[in-house]
PDB file of N, CA and C in Angstrom:
ATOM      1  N   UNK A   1      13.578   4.568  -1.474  1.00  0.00           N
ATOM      2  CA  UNK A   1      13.428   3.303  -2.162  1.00  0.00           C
ATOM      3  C   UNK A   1      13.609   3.517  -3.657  1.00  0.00           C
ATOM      4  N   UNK A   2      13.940   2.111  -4.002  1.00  0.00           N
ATOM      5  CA  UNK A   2      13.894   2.673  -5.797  1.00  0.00           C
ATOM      6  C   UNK A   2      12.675   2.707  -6.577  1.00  0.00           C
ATOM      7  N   UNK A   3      12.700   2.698  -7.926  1.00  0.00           N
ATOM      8  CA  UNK A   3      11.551   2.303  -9.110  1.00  0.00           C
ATOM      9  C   UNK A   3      10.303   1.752  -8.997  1.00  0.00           C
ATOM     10  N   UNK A   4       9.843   1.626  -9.731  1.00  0.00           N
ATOM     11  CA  UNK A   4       9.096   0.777  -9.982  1.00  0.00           C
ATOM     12  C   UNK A   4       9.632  -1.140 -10.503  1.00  0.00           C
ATOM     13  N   UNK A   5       9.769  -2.078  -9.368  1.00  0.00           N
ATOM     14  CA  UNK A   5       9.737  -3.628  -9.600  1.00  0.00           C
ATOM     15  C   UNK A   5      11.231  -3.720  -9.199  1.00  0.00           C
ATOM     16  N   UNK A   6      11.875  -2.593  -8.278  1.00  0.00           N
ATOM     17  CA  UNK A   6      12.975  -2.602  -7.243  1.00  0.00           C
ATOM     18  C   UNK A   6      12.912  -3.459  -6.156  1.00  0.00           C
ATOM     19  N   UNK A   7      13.515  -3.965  -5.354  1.00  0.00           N
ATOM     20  CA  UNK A   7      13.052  -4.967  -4.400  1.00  0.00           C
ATOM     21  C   UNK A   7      12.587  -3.971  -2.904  1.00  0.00           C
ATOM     22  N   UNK A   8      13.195  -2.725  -2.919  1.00  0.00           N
ATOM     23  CA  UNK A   8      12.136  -1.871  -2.605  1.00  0.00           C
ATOM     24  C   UNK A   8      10.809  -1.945  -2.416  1.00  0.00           C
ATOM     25  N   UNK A   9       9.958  -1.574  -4.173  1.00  0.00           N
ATOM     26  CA  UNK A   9       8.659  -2.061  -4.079  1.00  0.00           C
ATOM     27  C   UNK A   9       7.945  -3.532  -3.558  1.00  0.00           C
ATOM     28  N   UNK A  10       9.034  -4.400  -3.595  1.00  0.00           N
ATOM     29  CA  UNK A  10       8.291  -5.294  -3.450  1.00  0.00           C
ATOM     30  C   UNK A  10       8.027  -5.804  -2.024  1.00  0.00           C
ATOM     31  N   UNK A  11       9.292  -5.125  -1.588  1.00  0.00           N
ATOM     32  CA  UNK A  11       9.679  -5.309  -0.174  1.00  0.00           C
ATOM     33  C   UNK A  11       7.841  -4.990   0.747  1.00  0.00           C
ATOM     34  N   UNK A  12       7.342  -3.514  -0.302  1.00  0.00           N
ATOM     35  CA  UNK A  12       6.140  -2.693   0.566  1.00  0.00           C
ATOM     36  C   UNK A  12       5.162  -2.984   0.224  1.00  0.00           C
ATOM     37  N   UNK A  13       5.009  -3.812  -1.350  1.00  0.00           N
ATOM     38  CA  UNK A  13       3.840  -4.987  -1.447  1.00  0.00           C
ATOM     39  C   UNK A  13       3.587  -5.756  -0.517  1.00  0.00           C
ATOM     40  N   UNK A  14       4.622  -6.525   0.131  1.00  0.00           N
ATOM     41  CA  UNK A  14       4.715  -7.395   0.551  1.00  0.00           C
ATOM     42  C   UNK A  14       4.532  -6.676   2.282  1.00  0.00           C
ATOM     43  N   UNK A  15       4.771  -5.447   2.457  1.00  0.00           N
ATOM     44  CA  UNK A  15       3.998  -5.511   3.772  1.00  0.00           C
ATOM     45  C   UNK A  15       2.516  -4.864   3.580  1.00  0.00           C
ATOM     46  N   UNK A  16       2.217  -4.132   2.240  1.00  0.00           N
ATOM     47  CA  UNK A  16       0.948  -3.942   2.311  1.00  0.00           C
ATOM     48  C   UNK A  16       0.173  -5.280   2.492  1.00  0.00           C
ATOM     49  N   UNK A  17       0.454  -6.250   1.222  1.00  0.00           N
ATOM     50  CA  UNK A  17       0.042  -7.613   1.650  1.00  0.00           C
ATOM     51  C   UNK A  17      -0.859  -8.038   3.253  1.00  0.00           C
ATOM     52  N   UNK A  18       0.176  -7.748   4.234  1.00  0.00           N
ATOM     53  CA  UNK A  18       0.069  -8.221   5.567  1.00  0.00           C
ATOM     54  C   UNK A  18      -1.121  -6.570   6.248  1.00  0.00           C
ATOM     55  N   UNK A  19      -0.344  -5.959   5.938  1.00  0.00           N
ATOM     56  CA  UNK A  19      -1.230  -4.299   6.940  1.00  0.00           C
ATOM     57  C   UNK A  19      -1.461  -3.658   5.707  1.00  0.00           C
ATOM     58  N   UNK A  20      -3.122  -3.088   4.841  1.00  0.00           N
ATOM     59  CA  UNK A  20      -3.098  -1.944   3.988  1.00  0.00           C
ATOM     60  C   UNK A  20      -2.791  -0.745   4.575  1.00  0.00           C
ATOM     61  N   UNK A  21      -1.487  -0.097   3.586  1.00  0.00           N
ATOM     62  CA  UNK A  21      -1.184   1.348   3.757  1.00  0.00           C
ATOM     63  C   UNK A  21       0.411   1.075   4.563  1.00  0.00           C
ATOM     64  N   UNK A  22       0.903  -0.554   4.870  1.00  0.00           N
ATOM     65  CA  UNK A  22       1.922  -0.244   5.482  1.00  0.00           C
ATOM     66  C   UNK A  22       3.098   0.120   4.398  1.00  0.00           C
ATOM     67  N   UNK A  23       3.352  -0.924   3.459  1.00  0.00           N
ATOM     68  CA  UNK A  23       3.885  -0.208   1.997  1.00  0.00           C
ATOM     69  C   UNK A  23       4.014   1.100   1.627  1.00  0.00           C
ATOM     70  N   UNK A  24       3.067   1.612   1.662  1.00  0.00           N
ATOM     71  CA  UNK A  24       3.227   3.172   1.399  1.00  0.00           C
ATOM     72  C   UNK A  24       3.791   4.044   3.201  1.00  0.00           C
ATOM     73  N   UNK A  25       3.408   3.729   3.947  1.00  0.00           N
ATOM     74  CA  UNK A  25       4.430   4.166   4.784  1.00  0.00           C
ATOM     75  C   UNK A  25       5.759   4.171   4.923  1.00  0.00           C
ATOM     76  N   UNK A  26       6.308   2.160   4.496  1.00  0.00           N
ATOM     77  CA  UNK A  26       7.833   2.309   3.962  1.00  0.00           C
ATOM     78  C   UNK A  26       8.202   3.401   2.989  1.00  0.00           C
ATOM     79  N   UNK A  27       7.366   3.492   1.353  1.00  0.00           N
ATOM     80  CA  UNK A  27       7.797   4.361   0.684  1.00  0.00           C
ATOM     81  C   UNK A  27       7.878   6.117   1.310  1.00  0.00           C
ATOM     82  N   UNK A  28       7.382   6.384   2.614  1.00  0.00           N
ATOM     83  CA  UNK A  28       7.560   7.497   3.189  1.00  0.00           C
ATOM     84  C   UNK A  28       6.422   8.832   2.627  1.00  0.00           C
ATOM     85  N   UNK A  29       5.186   7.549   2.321  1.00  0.00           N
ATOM     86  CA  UNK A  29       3.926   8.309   1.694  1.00  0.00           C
ATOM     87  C   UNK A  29       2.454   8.103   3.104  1.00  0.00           C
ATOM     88  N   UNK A  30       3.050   8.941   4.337  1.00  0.00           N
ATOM     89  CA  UNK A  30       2.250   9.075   4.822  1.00  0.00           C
ATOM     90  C   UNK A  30       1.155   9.236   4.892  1.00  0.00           C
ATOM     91  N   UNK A  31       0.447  10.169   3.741  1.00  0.00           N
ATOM     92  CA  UNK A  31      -1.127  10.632   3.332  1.00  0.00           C
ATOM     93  C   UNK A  31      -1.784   9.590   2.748  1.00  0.00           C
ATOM     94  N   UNK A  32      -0.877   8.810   1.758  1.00  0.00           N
ATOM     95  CA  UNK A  32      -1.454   7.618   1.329  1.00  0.00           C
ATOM     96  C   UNK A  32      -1.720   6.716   1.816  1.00  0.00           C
ATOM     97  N   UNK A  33      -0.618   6.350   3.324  1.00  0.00           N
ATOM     98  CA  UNK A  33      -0.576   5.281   3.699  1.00  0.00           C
ATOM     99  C   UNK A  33      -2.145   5.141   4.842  1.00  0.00           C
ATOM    100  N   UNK A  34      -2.178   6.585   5.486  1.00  0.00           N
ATOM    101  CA  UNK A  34      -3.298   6.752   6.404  1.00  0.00           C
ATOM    102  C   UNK A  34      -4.806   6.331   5.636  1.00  0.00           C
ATOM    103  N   UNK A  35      -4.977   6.713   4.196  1.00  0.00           N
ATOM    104  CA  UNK A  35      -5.898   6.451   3.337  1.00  0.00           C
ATOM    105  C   UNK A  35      -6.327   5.313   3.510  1.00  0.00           C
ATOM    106  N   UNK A  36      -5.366   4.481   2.990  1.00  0.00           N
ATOM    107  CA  UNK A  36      -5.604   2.959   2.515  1.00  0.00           C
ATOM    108  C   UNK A  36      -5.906   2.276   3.699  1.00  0.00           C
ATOM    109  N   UNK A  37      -5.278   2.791   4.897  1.00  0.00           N
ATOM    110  CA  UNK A  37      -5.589   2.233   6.311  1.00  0.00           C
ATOM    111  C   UNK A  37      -6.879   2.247   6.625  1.00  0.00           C
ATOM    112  N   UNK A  38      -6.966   3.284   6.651  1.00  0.00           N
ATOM    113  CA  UNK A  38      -8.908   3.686   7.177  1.00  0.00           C
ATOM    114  C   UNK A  38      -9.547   3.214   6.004  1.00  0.00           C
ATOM    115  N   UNK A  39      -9.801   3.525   4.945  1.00  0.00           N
ATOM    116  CA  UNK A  39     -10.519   2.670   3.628  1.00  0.00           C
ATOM    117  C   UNK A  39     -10.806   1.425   4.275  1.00  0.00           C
ATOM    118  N   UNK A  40      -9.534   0.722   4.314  1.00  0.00           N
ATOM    119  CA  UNK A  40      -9.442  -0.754   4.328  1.00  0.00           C
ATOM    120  C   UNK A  40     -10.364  -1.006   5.679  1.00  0.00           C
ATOM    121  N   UNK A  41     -10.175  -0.727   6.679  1.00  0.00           N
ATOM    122  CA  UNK A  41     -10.807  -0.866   8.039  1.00  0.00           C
ATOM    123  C   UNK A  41     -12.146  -0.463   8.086  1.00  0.00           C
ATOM    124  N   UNK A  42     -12.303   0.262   7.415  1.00  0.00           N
ATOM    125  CA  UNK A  42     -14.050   0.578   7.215  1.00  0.00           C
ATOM    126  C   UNK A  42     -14.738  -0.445   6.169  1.00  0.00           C
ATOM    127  N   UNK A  43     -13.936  -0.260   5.018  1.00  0.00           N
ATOM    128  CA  UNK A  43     -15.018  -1.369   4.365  1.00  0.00           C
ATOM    129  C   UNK A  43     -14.497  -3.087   4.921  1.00  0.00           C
ATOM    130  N   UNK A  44     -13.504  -3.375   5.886  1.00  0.00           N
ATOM    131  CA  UNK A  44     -13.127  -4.498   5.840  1.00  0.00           C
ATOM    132  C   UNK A  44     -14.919  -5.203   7.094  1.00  0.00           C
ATOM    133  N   UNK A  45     -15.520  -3.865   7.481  1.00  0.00           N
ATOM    134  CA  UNK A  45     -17.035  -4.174   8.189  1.00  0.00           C
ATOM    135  C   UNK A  45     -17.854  -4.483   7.597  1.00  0.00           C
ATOM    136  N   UNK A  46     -18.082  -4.000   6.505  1.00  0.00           N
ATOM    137  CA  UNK A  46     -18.650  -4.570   5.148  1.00  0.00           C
ATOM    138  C   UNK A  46     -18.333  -6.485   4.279  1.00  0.00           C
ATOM    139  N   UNK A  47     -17.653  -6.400   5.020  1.00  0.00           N
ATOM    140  CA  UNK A  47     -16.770  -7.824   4.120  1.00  0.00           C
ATOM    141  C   UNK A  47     -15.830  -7.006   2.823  1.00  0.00           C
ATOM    142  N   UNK A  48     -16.100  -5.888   2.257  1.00  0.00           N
ATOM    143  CA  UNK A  48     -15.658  -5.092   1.220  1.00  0.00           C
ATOM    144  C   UNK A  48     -14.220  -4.782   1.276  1.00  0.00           C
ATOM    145  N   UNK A  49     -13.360  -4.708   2.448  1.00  0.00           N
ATOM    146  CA  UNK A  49     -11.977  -4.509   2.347  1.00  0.00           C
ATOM    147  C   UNK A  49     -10.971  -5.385   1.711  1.00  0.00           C
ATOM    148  N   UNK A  50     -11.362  -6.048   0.839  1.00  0.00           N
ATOM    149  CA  UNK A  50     -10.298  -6.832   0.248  1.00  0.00           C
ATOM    150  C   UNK A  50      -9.962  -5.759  -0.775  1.00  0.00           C
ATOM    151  N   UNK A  51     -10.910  -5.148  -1.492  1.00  0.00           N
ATOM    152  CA  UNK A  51     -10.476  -4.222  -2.679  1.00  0.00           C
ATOM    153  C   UNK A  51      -9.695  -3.192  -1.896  1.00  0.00           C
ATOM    154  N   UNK A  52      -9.785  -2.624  -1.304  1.00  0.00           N
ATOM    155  CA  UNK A  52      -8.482  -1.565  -0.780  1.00  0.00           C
ATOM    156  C   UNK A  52      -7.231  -2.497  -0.425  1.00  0.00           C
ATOM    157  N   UNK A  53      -7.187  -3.906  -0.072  1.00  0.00           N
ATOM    158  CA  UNK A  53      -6.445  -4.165   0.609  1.00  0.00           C
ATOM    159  C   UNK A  53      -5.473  -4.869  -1.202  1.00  0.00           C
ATOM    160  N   UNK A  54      -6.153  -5.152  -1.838  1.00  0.00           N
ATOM    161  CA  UNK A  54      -5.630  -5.124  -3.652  1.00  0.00           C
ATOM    162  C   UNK A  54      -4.982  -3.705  -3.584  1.00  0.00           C
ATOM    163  N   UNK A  55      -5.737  -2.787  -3.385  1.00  0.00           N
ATOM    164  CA  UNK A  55      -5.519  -1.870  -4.209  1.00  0.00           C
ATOM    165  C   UNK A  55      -3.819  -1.120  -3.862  1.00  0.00           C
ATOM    166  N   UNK A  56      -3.914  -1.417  -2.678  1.00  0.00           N
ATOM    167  CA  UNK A  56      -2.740  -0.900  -1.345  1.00  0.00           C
ATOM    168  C   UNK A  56      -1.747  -1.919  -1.623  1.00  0.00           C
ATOM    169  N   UNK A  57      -1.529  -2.688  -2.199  1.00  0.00           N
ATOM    170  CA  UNK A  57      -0.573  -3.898  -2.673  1.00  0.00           C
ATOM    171  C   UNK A  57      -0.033  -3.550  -3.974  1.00  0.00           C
ATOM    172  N   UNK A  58      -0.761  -3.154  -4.614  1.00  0.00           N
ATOM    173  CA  UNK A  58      -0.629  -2.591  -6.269  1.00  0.00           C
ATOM    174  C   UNK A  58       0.083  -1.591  -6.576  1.00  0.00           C
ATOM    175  N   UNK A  59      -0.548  -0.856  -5.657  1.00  0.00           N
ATOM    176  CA  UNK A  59      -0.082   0.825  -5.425  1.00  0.00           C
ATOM    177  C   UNK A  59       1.422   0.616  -5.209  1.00  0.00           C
ATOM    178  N   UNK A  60       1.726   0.112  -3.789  1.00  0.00           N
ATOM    179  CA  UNK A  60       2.965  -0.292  -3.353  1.00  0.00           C
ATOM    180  C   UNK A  60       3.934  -0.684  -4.255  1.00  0.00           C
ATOM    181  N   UNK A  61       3.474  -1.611  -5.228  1.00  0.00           N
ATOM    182  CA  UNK A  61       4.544  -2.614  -6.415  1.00  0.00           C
ATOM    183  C   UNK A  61       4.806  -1.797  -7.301  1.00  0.00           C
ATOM    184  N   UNK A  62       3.658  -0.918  -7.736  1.00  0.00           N
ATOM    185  CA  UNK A  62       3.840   0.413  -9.169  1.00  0.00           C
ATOM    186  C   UNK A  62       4.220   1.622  -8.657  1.00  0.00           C
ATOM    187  N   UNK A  63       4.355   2.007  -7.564  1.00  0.00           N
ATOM    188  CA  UNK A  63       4.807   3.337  -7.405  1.00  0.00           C
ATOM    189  C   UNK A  63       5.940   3.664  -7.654  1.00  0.00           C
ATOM    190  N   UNK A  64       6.635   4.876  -8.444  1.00  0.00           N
ATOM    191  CA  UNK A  64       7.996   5.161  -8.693  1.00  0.00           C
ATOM    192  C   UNK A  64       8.012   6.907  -8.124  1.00  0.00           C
ATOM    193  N   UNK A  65       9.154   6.864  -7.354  1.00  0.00           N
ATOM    194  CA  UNK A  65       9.500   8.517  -7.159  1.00  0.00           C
ATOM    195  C   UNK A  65       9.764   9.191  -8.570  1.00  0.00           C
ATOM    196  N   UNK A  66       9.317  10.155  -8.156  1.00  0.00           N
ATOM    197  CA  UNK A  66       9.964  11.802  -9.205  1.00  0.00           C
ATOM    198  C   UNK A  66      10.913  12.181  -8.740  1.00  0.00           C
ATOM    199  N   UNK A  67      12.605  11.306  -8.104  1.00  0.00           N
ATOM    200  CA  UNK A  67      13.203  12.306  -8.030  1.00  0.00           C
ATOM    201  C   UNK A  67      13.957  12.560  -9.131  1.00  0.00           C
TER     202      UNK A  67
END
Protein backbone atom coordinates (compact mmCIF):
# COMPACT_ATOMS: atom_id res chain seq x y z
CA UNK A 1 0.00 0.00 0.00
CA UNK A 2 1.13 3.54 -0.22
CA UNK A 3 1.81 6.64 2.33
CA UNK A 4 0.38 8.08 4.57
CA UNK A 5 -3.53 9.72 3.16
CA UNK A 6 -3.04 7.19 -0.07
CA UNK A 7 -6.35 5.71 -0.81
CA UNK A 8 -4.60 2.71 0.44
CA UNK A 9 -4.79 4.08 3.96
CA UNK A 10 -7.97 4.96 3.72
CA UNK A 11 -9.15 2.05 2.04
CA UNK A 12 -7.87 0.19 5.88
CA UNK A 13 -9.44 2.99 7.95
CA UNK A 14 -12.26 2.30 6.49
CA UNK A 15 -12.16 -1.43 7.21
CA UNK A 16 -10.73 -0.86 10.60
CA UNK A 17 -13.83 1.37 10.94
CA UNK A 18 -16.08 -1.86 10.44
CA UNK A 19 -13.49 -4.86 12.24
CA UNK A 20 -10.49 -3.30 14.75
CA UNK A 21 -7.13 -4.55 13.45
CA UNK A 22 -8.69 -5.35 9.97
CA UNK A 23 -6.75 -2.23 8.38
CA UNK A 24 -3.64 -3.22 9.65
CA UNK A 25 -4.03 -6.68 8.31
CA UNK A 26 -4.64 -5.08 4.74
CA UNK A 27 -1.41 -3.07 5.43
CA UNK A 28 0.20 -6.72 5.96
CA UNK A 29 0.87 -5.78 9.80
CA UNK A 30 -0.16 -8.94 11.28
CA UNK A 31 1.21 -8.34 14.99
CA UNK A 32 -0.61 -5.20 15.00
CA UNK A 33 -3.54 -6.26 13.52
CA UNK A 34 -3.96 -9.36 16.18
CA UNK A 35 -3.38 -6.51 18.97
CA UNK A 36 -6.03 -4.20 18.17
CA UNK A 37 -8.33 -7.27 17.68
CA UNK A 38 -8.07 -8.73 21.09
CA UNK A 39 -7.71 -5.12 22.84
CA UNK A 40 -10.82 -4.19 21.14
CA UNK A 41 -12.81 -7.47 22.11
CA UNK A 42 -11.81 -7.41 25.61
CA UNK A 43 -12.45 -4.00 26.51
CA UNK A 44 -15.48 -3.90 23.98
CA UNK A 45 -16.98 -6.18 27.65
CA UNK A 46 -16.30 -3.30 29.46
CA UNK A 47 -18.35 -0.90 27.16
CA UNK A 48 -14.46 0.47 26.81
CA UNK A 49 -13.73 -0.76 23.19
CA UNK A 50 -14.53 2.17 21.35
CA UNK A 51 -10.99 3.61 22.24
CA UNK A 52 -9.10 0.74 20.55
CA UNK A 53 -11.60 0.69 17.98
CA UNK A 54 -10.42 4.94 17.42
CA UNK A 55 -7.29 3.97 17.91
CA UNK A 56 -7.17 1.00 15.08
CA UNK A 57 -8.80 3.56 12.58
CA UNK A 58 -6.08 6.18 13.19
CA UNK A 59 -3.35 3.90 13.15
CA UNK A 60 -4.65 2.58 9.77
CA UNK A 61 -5.04 6.37 8.12
CA UNK A 62 -1.31 7.47 9.59
CA UNK A 63 0.67 4.59 8.96
CA UNK A 64 3.45 4.95 6.26
CA UNK A 65 6.01 2.09 5.20
CA UNK A 66 9.88 2.44 5.50
CA UNK A 67 10.43 1.20 2.29
Amino acid sequence: MGGQGSGGNVLAALASFFIPGLGQLLQGRLVMAIIHFCLAAVLWIILMGWIIHLWSIIDAARWTSNN
